[in-house]
N, C-alpha and C. Protein backbone atom coordinates (compact mmCIF):
# COMPACT_ATOMS: atom_id res chain seq x y z
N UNK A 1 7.54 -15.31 -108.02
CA UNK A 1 7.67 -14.58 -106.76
C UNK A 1 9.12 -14.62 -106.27
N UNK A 2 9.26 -15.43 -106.06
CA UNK A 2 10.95 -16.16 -105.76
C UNK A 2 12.00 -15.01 -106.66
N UNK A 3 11.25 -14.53 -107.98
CA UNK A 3 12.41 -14.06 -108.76
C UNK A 3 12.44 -12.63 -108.40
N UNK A 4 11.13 -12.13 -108.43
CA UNK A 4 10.93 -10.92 -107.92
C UNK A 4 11.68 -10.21 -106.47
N UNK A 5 11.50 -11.64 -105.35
CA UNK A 5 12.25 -11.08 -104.25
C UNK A 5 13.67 -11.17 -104.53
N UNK A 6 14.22 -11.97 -105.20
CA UNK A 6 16.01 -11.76 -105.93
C UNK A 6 16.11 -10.46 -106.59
N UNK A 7 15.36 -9.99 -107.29
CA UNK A 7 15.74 -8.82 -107.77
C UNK A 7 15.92 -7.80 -106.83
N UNK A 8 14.54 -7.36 -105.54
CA UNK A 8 14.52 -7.18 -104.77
C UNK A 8 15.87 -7.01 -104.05
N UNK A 9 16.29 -8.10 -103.50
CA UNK A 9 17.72 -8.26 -102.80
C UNK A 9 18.55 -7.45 -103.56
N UNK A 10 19.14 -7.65 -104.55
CA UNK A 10 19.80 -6.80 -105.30
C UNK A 10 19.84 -5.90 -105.33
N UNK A 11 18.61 -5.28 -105.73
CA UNK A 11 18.74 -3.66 -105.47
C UNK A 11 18.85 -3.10 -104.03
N UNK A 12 18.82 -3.66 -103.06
CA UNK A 12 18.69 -3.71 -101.40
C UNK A 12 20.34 -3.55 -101.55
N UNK A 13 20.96 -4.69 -101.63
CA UNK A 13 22.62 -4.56 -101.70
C UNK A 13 23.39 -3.60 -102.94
N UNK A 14 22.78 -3.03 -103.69
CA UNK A 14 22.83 -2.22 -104.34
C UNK A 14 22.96 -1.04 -103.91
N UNK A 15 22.09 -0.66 -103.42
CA UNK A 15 22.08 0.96 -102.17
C UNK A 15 22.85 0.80 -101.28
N UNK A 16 22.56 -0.71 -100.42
CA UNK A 16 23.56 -0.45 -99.22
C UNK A 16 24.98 -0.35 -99.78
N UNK A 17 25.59 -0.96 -101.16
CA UNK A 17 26.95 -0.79 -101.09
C UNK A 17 27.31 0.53 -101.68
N UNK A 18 26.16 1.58 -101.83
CA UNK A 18 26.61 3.20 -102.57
C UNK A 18 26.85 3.36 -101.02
N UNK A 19 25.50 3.81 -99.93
CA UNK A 19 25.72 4.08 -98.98
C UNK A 19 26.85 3.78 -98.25
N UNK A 20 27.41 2.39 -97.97
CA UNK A 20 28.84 2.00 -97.44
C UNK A 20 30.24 2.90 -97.79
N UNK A 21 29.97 2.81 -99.39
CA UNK A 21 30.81 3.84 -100.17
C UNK A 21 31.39 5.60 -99.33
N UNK A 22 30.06 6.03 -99.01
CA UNK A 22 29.84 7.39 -98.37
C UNK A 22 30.08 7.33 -96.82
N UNK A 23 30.52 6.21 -96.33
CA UNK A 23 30.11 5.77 -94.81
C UNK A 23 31.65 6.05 -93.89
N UNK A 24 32.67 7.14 -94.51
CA UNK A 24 33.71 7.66 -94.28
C UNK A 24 34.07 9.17 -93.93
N UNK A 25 33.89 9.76 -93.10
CA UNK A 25 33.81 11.00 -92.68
C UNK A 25 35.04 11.44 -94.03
N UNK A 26 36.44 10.70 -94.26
CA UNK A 26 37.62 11.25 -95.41
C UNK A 26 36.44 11.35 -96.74
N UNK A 27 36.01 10.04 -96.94
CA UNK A 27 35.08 9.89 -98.23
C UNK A 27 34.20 11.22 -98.69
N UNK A 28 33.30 11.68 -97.36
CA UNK A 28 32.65 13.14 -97.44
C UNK A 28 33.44 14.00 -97.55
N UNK A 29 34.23 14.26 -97.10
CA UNK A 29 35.68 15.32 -97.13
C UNK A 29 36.34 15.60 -98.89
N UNK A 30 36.04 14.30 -99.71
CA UNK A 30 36.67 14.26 -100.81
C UNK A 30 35.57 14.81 -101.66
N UNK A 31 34.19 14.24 -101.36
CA UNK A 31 33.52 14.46 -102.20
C UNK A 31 32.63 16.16 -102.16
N UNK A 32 32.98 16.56 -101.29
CA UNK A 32 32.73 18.52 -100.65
C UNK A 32 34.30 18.58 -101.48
N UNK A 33 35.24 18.42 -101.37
CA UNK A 33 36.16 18.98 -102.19
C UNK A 33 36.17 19.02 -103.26
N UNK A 34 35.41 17.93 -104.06
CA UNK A 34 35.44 17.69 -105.25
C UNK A 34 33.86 18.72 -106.23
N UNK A 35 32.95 19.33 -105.17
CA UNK A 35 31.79 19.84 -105.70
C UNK A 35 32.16 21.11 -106.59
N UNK A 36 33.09 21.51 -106.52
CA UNK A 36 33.84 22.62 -108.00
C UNK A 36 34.48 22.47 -108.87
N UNK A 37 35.18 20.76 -109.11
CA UNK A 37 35.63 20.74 -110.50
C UNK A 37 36.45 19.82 -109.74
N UNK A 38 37.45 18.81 -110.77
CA UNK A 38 38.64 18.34 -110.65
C UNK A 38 39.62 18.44 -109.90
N UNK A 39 40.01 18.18 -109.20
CA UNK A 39 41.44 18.03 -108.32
C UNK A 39 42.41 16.97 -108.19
N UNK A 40 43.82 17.72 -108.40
CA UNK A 40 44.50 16.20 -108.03
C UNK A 40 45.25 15.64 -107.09
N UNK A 41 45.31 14.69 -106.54
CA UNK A 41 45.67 14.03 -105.41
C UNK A 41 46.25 14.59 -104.43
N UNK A 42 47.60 15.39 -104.91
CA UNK A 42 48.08 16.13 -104.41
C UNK A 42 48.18 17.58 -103.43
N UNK A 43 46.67 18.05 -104.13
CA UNK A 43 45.67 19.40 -104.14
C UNK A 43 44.88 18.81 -102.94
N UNK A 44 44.17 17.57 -102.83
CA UNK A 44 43.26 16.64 -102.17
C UNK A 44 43.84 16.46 -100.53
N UNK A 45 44.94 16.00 -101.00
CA UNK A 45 46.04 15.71 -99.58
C UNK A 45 46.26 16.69 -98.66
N UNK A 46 46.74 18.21 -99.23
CA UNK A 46 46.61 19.36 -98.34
C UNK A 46 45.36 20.02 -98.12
N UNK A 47 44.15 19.73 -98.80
CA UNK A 47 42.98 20.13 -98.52
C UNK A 47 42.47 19.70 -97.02
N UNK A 48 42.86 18.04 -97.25
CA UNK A 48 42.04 17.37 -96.19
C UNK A 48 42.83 16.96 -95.20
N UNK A 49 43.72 16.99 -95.67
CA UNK A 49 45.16 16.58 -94.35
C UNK A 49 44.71 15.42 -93.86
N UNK A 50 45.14 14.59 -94.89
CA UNK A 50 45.15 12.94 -94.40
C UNK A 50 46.60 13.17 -95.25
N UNK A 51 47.05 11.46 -95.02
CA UNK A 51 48.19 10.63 -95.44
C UNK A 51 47.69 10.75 -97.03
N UNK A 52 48.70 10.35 -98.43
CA UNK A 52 48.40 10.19 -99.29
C UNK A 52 47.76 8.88 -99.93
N UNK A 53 48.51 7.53 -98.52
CA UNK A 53 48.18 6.28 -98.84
C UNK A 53 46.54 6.19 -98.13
N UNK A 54 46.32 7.35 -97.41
CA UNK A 54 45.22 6.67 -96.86
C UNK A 54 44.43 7.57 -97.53
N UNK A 55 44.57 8.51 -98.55
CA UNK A 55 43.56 9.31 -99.56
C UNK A 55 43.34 8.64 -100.61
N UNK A 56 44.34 7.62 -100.80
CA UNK A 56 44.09 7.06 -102.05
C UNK A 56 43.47 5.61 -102.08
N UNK A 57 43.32 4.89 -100.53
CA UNK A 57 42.57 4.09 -100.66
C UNK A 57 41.02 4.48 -100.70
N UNK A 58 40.86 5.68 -100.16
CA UNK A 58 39.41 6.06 -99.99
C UNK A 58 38.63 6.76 -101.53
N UNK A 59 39.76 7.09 -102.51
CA UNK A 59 39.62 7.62 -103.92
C UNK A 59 39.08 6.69 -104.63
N UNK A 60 40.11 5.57 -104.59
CA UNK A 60 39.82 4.32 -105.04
C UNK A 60 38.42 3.60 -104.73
N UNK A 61 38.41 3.35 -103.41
CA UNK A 61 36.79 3.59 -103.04
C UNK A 61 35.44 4.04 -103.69
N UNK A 62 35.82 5.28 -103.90
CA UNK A 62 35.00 6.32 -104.55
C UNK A 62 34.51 5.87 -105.46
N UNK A 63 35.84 5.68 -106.42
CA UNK A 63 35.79 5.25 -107.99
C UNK A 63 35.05 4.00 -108.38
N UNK A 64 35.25 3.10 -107.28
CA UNK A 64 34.88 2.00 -107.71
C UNK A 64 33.13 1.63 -107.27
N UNK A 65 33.25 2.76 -106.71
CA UNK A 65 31.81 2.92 -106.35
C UNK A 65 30.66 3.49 -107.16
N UNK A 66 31.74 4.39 -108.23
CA UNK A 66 31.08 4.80 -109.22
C UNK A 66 30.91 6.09 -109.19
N UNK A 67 31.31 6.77 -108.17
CA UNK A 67 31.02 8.12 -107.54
C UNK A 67 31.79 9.15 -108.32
N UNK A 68 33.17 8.77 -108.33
CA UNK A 68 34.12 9.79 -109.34
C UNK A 68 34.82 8.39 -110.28
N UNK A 69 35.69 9.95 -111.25
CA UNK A 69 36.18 9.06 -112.44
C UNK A 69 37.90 9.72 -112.05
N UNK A 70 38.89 9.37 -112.51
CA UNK A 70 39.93 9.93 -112.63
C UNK A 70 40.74 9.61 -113.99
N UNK A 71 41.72 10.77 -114.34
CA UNK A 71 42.41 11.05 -115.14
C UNK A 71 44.25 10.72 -115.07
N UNK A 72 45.15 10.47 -115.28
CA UNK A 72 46.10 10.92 -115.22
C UNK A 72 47.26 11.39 -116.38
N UNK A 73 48.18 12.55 -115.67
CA UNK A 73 48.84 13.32 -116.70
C UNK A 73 49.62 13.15 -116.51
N UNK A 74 50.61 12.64 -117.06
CA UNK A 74 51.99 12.47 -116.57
C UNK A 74 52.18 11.41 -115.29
N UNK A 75 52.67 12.18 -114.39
CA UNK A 75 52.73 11.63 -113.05
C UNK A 75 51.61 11.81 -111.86
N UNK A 76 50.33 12.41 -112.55
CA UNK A 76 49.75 13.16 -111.41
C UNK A 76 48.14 13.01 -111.91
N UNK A 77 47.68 12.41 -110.78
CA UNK A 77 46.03 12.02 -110.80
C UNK A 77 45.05 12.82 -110.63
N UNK A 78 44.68 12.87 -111.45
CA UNK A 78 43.04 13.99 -110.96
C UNK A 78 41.90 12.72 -110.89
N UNK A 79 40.94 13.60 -110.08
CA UNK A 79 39.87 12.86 -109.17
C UNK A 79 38.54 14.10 -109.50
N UNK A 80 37.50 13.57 -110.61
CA UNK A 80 36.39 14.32 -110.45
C UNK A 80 35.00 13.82 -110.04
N UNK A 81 33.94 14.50 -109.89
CA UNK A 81 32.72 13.59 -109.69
C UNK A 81 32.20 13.08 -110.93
N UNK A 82 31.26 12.28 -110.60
CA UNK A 82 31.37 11.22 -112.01
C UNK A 82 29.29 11.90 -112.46
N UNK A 83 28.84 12.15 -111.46
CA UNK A 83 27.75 12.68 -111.50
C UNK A 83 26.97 13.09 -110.29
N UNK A 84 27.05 14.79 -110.43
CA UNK A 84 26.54 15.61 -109.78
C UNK A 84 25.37 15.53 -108.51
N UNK A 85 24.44 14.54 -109.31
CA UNK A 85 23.40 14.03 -108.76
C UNK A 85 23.72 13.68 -107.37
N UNK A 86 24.90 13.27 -107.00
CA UNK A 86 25.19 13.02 -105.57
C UNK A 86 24.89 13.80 -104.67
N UNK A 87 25.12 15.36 -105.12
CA UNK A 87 24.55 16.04 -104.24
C UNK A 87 23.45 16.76 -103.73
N UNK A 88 22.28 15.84 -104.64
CA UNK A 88 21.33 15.86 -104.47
C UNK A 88 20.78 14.78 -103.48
N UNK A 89 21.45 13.55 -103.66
CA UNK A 89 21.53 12.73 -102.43
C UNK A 89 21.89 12.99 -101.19
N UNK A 90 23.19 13.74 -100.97
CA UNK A 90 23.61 14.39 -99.82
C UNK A 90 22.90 15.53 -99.22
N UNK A 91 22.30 16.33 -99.96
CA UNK A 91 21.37 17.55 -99.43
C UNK A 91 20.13 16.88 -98.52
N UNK A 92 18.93 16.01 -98.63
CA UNK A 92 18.35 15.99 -97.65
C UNK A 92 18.73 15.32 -96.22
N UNK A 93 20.19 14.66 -96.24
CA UNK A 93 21.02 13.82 -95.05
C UNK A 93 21.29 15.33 -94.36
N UNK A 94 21.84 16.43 -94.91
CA UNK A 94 21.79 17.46 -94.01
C UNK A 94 21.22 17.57 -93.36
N UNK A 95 19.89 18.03 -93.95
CA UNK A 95 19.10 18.97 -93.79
C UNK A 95 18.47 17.66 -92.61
N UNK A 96 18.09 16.91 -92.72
CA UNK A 96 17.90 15.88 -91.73
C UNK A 96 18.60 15.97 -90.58
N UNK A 97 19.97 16.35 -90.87
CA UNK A 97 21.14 15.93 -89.73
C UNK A 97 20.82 17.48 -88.61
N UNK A 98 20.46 18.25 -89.39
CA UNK A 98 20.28 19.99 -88.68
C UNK A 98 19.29 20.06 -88.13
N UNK A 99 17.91 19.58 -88.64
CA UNK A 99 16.95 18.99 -87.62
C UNK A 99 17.14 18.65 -86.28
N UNK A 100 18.05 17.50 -86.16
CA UNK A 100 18.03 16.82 -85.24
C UNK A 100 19.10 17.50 -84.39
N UNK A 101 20.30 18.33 -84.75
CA UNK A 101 21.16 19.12 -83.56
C UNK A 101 20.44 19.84 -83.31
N UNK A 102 18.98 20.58 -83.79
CA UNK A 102 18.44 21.37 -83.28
C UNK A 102 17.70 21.18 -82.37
N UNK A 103 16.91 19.66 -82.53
CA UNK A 103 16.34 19.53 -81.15
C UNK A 103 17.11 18.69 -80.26
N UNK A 104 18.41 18.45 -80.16
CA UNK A 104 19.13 18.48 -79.20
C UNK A 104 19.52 19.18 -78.92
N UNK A 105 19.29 20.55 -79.15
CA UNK A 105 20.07 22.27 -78.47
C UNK A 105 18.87 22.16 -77.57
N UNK A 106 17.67 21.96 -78.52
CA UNK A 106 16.61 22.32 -77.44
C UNK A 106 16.36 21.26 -76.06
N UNK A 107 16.92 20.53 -76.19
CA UNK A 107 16.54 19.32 -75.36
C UNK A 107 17.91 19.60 -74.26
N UNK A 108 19.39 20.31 -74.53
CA UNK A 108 20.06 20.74 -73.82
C UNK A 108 19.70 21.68 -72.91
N UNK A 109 19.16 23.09 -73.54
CA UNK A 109 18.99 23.69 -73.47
C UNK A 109 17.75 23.77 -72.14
N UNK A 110 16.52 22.82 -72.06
CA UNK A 110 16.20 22.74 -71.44
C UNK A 110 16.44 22.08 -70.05
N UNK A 111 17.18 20.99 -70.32
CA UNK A 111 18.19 20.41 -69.00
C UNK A 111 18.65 21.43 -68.27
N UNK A 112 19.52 22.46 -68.89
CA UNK A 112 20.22 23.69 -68.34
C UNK A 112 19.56 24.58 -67.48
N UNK A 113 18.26 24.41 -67.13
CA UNK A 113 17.23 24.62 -66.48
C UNK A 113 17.09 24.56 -65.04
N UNK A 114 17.23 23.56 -65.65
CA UNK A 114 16.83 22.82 -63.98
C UNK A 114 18.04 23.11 -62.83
């Protein structure tokens, strides 16, 4: 039993540290940039208009999270997704998230009432 709930734990801190991973409004920003192919750092930086030091701690992030893989050519880093499947993870957090502005329009909406 004892071993079962250790495994347990594990996979518990397992999810929570993908989720933590994603728990960066820049982090989402990289990974919507990244849903058409490869980009490199550089491409990334004027996309999202952050700093380069602070794109590349959050890349790094990524990577080590398992999320993307990167390349480099020369002097210059590319950043891709490592598997797609993510955004299959991210699609019902939407669709969840649109739910809920909706019934806070409606819940505005009715205040505005009174």
């Amino acid at each position: 039993m004892k071993n079962k709930n250790l495994a347990q734990d594990i996979v518990y801190k397992v999810k929570a540290d993908f989720f933590r991973a994603l728990s960066h409004a820049v982090r989402l920003k990289v990974i919507e940039a990244l849903k058409n192919g490869e980009q490199s750092v550089g491409a990334l930086v004027k996309q999202i208009n952050v700093s380069q030091s602070s794109l590349s701690r959050h890349l790094i992030a990524l990577r080590d999270a398992g999320m993307l893989v990167s390349r480099q050519e020369k002097t210059t880093v590319y950043y891709a997704i490592r598997d797609h499947d993510i955004f299959q993870v991210l699609r019902p957090i939407t669709l969840m998230l649109r739910k809920k502005f909706k019934e806070s329009e409606r819940v505005l909406k009715t205040l505005g009432k009174e």
